[in-house]
PDB file of N, CA and C in Angstrom:
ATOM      1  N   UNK A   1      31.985  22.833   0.812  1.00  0.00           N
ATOM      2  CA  UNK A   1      31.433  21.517   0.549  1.00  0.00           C
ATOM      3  C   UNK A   1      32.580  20.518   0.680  1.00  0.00           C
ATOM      4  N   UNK A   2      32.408  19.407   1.665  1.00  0.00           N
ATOM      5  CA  UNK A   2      33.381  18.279   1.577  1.00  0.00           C
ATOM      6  C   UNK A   2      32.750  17.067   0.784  1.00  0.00           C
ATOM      7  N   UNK A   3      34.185  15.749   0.585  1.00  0.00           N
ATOM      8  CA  UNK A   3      33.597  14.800  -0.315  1.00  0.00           C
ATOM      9  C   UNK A   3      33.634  14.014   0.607  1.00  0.00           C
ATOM     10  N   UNK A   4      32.558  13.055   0.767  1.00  0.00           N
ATOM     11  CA  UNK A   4      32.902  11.837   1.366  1.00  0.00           C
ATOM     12  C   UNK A   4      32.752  10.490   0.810  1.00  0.00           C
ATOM     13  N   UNK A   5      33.179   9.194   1.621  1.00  0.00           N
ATOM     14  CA  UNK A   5      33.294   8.247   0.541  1.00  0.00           C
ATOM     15  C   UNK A   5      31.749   7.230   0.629  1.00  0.00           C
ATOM     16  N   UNK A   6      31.679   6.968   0.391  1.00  0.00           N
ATOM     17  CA  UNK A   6      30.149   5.513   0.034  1.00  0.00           C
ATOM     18  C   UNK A   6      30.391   5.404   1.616  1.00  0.00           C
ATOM     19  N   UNK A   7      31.127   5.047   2.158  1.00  0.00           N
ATOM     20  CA  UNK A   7      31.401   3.913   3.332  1.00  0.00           C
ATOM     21  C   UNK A   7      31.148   4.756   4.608  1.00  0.00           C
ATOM     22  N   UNK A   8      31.446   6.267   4.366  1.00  0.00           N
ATOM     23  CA  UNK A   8      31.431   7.172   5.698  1.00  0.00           C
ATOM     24  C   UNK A   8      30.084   7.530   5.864  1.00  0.00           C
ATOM     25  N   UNK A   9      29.044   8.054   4.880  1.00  0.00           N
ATOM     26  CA  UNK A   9      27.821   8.230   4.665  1.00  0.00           C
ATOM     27  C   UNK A   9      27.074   6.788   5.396  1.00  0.00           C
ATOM     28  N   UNK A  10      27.740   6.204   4.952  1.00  0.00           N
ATOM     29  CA  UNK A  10      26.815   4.928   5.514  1.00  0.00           C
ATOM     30  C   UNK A  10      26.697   4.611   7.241  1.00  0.00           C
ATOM     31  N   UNK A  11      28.199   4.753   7.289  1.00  0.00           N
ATOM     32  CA  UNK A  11      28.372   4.537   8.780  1.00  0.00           C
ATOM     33  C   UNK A  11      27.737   5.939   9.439  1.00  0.00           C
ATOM     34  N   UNK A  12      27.378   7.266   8.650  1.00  0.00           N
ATOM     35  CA  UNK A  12      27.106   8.223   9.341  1.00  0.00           C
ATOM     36  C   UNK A  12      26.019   9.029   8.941  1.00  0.00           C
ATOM     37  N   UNK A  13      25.207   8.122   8.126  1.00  0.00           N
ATOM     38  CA  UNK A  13      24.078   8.542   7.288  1.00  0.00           C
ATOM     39  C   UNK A  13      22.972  10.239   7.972  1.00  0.00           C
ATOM     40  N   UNK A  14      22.335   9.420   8.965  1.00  0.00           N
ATOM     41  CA  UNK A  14      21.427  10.573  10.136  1.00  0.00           C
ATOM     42  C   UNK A  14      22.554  11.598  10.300  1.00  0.00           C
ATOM     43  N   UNK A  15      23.424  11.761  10.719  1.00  0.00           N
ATOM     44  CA  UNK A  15      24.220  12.310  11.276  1.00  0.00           C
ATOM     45  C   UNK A  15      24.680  13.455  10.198  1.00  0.00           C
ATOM     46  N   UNK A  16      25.203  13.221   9.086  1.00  0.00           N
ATOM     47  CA  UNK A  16      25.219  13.852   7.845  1.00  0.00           C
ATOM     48  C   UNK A  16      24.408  14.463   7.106  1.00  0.00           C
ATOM     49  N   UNK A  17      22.668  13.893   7.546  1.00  0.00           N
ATOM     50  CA  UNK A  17      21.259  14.441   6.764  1.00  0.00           C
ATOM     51  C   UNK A  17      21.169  15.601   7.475  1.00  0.00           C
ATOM     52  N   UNK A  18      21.534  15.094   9.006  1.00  0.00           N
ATOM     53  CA  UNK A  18      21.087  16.479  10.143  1.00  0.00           C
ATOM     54  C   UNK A  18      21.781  17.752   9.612  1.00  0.00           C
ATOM     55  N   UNK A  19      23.037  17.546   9.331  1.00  0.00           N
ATOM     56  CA  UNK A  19      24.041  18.359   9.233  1.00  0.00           C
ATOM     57  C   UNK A  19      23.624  19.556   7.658  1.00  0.00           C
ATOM     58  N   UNK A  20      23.685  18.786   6.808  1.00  0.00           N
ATOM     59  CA  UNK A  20      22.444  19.496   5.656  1.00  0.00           C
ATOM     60  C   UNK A  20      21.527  20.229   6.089  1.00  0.00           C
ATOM     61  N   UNK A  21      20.970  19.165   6.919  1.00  0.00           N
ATOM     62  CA  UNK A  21      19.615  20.624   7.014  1.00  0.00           C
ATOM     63  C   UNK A  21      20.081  21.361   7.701  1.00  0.00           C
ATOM     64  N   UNK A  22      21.027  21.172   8.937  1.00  0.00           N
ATOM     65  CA  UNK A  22      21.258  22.235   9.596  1.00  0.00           C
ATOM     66  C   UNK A  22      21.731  23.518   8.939  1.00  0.00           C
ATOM     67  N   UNK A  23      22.724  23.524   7.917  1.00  0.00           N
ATOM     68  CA  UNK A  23      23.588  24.317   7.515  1.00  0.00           C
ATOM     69  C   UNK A  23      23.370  24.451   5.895  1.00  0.00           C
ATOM     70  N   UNK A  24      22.813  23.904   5.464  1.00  0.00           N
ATOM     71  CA  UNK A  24      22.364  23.953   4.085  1.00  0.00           C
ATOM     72  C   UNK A  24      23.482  23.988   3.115  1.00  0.00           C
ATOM     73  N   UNK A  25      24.619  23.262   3.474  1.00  0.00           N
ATOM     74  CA  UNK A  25      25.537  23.100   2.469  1.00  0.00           C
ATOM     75  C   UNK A  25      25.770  21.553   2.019  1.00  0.00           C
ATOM     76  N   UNK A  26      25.669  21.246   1.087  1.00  0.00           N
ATOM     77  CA  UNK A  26      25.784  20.229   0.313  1.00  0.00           C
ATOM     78  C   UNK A  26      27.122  19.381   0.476  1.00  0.00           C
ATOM     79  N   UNK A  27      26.946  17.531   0.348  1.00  0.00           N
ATOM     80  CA  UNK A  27      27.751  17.191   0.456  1.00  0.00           C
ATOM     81  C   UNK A  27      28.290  16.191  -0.825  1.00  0.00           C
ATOM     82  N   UNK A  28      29.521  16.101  -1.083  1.00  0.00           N
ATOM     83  CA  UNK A  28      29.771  15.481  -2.147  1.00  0.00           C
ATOM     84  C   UNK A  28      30.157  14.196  -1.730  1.00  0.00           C
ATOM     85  N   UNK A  29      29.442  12.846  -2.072  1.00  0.00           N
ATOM     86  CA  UNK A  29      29.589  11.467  -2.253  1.00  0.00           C
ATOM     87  C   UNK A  29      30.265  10.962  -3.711  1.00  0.00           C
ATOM     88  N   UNK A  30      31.473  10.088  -3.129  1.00  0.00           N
ATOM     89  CA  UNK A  30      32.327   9.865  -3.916  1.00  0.00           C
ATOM     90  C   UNK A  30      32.306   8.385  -4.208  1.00  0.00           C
ATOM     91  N   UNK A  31      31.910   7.314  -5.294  1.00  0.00           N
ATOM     92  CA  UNK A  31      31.793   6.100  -5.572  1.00  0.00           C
ATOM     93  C   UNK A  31      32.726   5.718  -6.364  1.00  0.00           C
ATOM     94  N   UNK A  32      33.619   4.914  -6.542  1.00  0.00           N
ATOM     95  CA  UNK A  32      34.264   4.364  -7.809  1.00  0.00           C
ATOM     96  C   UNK A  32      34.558   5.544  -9.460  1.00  0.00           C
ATOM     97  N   UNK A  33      35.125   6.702  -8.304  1.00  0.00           N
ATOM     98  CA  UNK A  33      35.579   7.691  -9.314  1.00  0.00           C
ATOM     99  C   UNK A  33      34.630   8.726  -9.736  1.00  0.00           C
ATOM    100  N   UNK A  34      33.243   8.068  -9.231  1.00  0.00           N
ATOM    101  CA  UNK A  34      31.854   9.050  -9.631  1.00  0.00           C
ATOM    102  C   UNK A  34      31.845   9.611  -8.365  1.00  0.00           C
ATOM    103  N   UNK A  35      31.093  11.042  -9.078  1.00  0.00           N
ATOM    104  CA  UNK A  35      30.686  11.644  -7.400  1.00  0.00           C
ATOM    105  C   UNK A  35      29.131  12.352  -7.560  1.00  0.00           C
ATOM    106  N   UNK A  36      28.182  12.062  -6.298  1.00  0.00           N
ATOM    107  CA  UNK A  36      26.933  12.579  -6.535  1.00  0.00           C
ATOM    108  C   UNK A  36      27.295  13.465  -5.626  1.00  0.00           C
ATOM    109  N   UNK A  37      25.590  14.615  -5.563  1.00  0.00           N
ATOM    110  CA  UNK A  37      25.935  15.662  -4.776  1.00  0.00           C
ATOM    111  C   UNK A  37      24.581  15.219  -3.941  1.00  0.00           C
ATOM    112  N   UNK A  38      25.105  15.340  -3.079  1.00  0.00           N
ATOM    113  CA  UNK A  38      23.638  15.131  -1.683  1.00  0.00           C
ATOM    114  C   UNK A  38      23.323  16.796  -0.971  1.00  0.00           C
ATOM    115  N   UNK A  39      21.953  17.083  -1.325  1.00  0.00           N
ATOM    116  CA  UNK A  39      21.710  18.413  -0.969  1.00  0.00           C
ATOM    117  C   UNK A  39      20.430  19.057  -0.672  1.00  0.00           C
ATOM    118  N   UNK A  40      20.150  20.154   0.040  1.00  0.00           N
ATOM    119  CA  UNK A  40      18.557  19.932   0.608  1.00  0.00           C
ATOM    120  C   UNK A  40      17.992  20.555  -0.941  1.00  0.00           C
ATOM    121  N   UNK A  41      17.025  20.205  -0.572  1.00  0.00           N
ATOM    122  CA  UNK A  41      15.876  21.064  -1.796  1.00  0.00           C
ATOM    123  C   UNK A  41      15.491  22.091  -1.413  1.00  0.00           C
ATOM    124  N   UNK A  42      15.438  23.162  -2.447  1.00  0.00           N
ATOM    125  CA  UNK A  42      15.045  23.953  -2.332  1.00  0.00           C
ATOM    126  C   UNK A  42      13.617  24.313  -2.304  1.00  0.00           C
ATOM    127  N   UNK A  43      13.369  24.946  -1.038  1.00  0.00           N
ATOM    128  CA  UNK A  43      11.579  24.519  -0.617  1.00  0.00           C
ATOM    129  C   UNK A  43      11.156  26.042  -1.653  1.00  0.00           C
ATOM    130  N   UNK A  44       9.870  25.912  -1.971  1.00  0.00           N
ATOM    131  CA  UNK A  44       8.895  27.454  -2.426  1.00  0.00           C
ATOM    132  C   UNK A  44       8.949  28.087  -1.611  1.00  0.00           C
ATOM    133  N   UNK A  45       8.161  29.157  -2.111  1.00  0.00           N
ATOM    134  CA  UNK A  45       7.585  29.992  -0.480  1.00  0.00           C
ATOM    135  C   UNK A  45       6.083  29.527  -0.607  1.00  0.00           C
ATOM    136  N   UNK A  46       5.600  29.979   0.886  1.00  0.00           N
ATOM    137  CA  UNK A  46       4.180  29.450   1.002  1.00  0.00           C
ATOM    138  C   UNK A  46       3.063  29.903  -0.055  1.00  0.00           C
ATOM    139  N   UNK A  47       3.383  31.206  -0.444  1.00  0.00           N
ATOM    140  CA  UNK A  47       2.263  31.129  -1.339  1.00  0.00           C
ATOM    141  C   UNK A  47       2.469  30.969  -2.750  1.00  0.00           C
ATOM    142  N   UNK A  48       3.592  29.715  -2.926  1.00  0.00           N
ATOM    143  CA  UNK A  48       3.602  29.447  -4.109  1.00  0.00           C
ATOM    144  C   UNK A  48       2.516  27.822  -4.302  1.00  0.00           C
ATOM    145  N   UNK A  49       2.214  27.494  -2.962  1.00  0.00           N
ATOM    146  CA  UNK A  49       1.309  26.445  -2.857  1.00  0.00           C
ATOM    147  C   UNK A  49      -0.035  26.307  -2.898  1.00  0.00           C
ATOM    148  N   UNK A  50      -0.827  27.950  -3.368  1.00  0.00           N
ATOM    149  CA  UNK A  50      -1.717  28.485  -3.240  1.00  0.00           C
ATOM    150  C   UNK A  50      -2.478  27.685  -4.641  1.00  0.00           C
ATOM    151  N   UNK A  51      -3.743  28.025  -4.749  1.00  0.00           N
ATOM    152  CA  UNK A  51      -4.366  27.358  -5.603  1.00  0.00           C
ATOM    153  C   UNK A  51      -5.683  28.568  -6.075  1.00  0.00           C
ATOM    154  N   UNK A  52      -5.472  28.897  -7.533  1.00  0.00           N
ATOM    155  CA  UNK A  52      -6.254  29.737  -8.173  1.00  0.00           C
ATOM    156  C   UNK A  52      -7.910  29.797  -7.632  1.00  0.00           C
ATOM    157  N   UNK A  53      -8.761  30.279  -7.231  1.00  0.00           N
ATOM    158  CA  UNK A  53     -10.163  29.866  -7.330  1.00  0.00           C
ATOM    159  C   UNK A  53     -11.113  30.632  -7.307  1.00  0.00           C
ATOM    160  N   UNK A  54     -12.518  30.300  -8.272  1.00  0.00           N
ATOM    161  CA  UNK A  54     -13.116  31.514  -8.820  1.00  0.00           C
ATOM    162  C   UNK A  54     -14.109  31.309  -7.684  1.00  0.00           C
ATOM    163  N   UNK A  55     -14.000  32.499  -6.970  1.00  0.00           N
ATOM    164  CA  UNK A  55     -15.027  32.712  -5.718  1.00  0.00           C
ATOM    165  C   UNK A  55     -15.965  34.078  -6.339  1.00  0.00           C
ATOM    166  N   UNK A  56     -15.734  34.672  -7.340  1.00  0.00           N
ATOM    167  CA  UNK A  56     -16.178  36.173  -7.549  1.00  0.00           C
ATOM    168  C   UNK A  56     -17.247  35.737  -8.769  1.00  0.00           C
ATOM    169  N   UNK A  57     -18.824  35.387  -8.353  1.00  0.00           N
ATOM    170  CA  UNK A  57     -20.099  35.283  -9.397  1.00  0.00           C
ATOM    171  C   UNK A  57     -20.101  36.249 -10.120  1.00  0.00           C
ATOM    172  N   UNK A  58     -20.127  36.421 -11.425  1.00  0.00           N
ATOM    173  CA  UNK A  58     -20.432  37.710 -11.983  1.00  0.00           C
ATOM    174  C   UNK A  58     -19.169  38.456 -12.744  1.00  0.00           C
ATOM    175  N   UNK A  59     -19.180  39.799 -12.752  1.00  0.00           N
ATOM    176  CA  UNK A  59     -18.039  40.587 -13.687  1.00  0.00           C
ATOM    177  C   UNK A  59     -17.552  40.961 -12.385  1.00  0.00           C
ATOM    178  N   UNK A  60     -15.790  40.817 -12.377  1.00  0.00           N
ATOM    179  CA  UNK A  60     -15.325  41.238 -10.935  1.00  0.00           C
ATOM    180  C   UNK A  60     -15.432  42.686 -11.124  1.00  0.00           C
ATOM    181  N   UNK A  61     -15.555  43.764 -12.297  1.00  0.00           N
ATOM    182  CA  UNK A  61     -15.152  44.647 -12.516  1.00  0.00           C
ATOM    183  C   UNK A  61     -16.403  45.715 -11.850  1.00  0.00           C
ATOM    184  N   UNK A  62     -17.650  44.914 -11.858  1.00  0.00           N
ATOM    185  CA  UNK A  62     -18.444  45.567 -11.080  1.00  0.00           C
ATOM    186  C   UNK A  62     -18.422  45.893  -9.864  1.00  0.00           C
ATOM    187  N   UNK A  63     -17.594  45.203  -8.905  1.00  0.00           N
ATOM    188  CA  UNK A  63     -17.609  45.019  -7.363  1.00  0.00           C
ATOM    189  C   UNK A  63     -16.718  46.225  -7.363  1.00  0.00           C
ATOM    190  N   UNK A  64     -15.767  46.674  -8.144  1.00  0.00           N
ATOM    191  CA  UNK A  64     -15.205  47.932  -8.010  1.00  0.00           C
ATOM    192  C   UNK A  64     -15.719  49.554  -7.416  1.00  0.00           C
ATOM    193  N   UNK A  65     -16.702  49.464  -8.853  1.00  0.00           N
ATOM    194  CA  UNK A  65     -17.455  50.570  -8.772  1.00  0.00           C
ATOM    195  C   UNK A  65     -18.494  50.905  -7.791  1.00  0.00           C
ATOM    196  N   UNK A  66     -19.343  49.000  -7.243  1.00  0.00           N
ATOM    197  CA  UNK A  66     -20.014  49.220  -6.124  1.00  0.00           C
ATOM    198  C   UNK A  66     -20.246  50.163  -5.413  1.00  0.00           C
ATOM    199  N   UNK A  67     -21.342  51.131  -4.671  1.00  0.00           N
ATOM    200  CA  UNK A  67     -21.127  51.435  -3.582  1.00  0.00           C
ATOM    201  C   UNK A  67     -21.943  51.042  -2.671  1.00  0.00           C
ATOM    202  N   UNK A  68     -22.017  51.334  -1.576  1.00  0.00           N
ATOM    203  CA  UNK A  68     -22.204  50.293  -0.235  1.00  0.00           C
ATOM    204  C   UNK A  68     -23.867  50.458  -0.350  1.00  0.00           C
ATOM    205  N   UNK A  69     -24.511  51.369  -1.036  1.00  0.00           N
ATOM    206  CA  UNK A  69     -26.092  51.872  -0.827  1.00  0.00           C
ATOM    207  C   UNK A  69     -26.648  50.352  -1.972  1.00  0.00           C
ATOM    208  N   UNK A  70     -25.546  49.980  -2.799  1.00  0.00           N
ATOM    209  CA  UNK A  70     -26.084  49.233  -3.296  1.00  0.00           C
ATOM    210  C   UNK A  70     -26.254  47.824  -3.366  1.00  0.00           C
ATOM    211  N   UNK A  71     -25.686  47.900  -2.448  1.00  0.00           N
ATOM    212  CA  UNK A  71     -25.480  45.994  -2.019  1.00  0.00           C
ATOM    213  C   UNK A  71     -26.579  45.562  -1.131  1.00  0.00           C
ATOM    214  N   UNK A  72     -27.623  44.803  -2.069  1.00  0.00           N
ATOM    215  CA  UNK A  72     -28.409  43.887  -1.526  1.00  0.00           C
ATOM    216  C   UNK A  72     -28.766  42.654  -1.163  1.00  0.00           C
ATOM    217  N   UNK A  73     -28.473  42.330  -0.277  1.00  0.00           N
ATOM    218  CA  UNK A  73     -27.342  41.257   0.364  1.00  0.00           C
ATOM    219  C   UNK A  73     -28.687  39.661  -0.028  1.00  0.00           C
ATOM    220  N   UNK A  74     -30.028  39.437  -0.493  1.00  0.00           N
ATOM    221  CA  UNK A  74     -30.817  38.549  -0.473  1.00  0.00           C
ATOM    222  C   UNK A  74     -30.722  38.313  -1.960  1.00  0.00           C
ATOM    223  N   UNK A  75     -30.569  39.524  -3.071  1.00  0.00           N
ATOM    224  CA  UNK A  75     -30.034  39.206  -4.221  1.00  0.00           C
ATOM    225  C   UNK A  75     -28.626  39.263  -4.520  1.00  0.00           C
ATOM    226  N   UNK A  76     -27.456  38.924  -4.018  1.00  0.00           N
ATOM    227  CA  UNK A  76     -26.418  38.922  -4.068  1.00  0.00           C
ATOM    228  C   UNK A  76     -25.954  37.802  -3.809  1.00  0.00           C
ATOM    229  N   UNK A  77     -26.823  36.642  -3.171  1.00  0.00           N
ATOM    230  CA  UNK A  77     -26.169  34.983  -2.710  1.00  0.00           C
ATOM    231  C   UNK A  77     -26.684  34.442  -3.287  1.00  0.00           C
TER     232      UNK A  77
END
């Protein structure tokens, strides 16, 4: 990780974002003795974007035991 100053970021802003994402190492911005850290986020994985949903009418525990002689498909929708 390098530091850079307010003034270089500025003059090299795109150029520096690219570089992050490219390489995923973080850069340290240095202001009047303070320093922030500029850095990508850390993305989820895809199926952490998933969304719970009750599609299963009934006790799911039955669909287990099911067997196929018994599925009657006009009382079942």
């Amino acid at each position: 990780m390098h530091t850079l100053s307010i003034t270089t970021l500025r003059q090299n802003l795109f150029k520096i974002v690219d570089e992050i994402i490219s390489t995923g190492q973080p850069v340290m911005i240095e202001r009047k003795g303070n320093k922030v850290l500029l850095s990508l986020e850390q993305q989820g994985s895809k199926l952490s974007n998933l969304r719970a949903h009750d599609c299963i009418v009934g006790d799911p525990n039955e669909i287990v035991d099911m067997e196929m002689t018994e599925w009657n498909e006009p009382d079942k929708l």
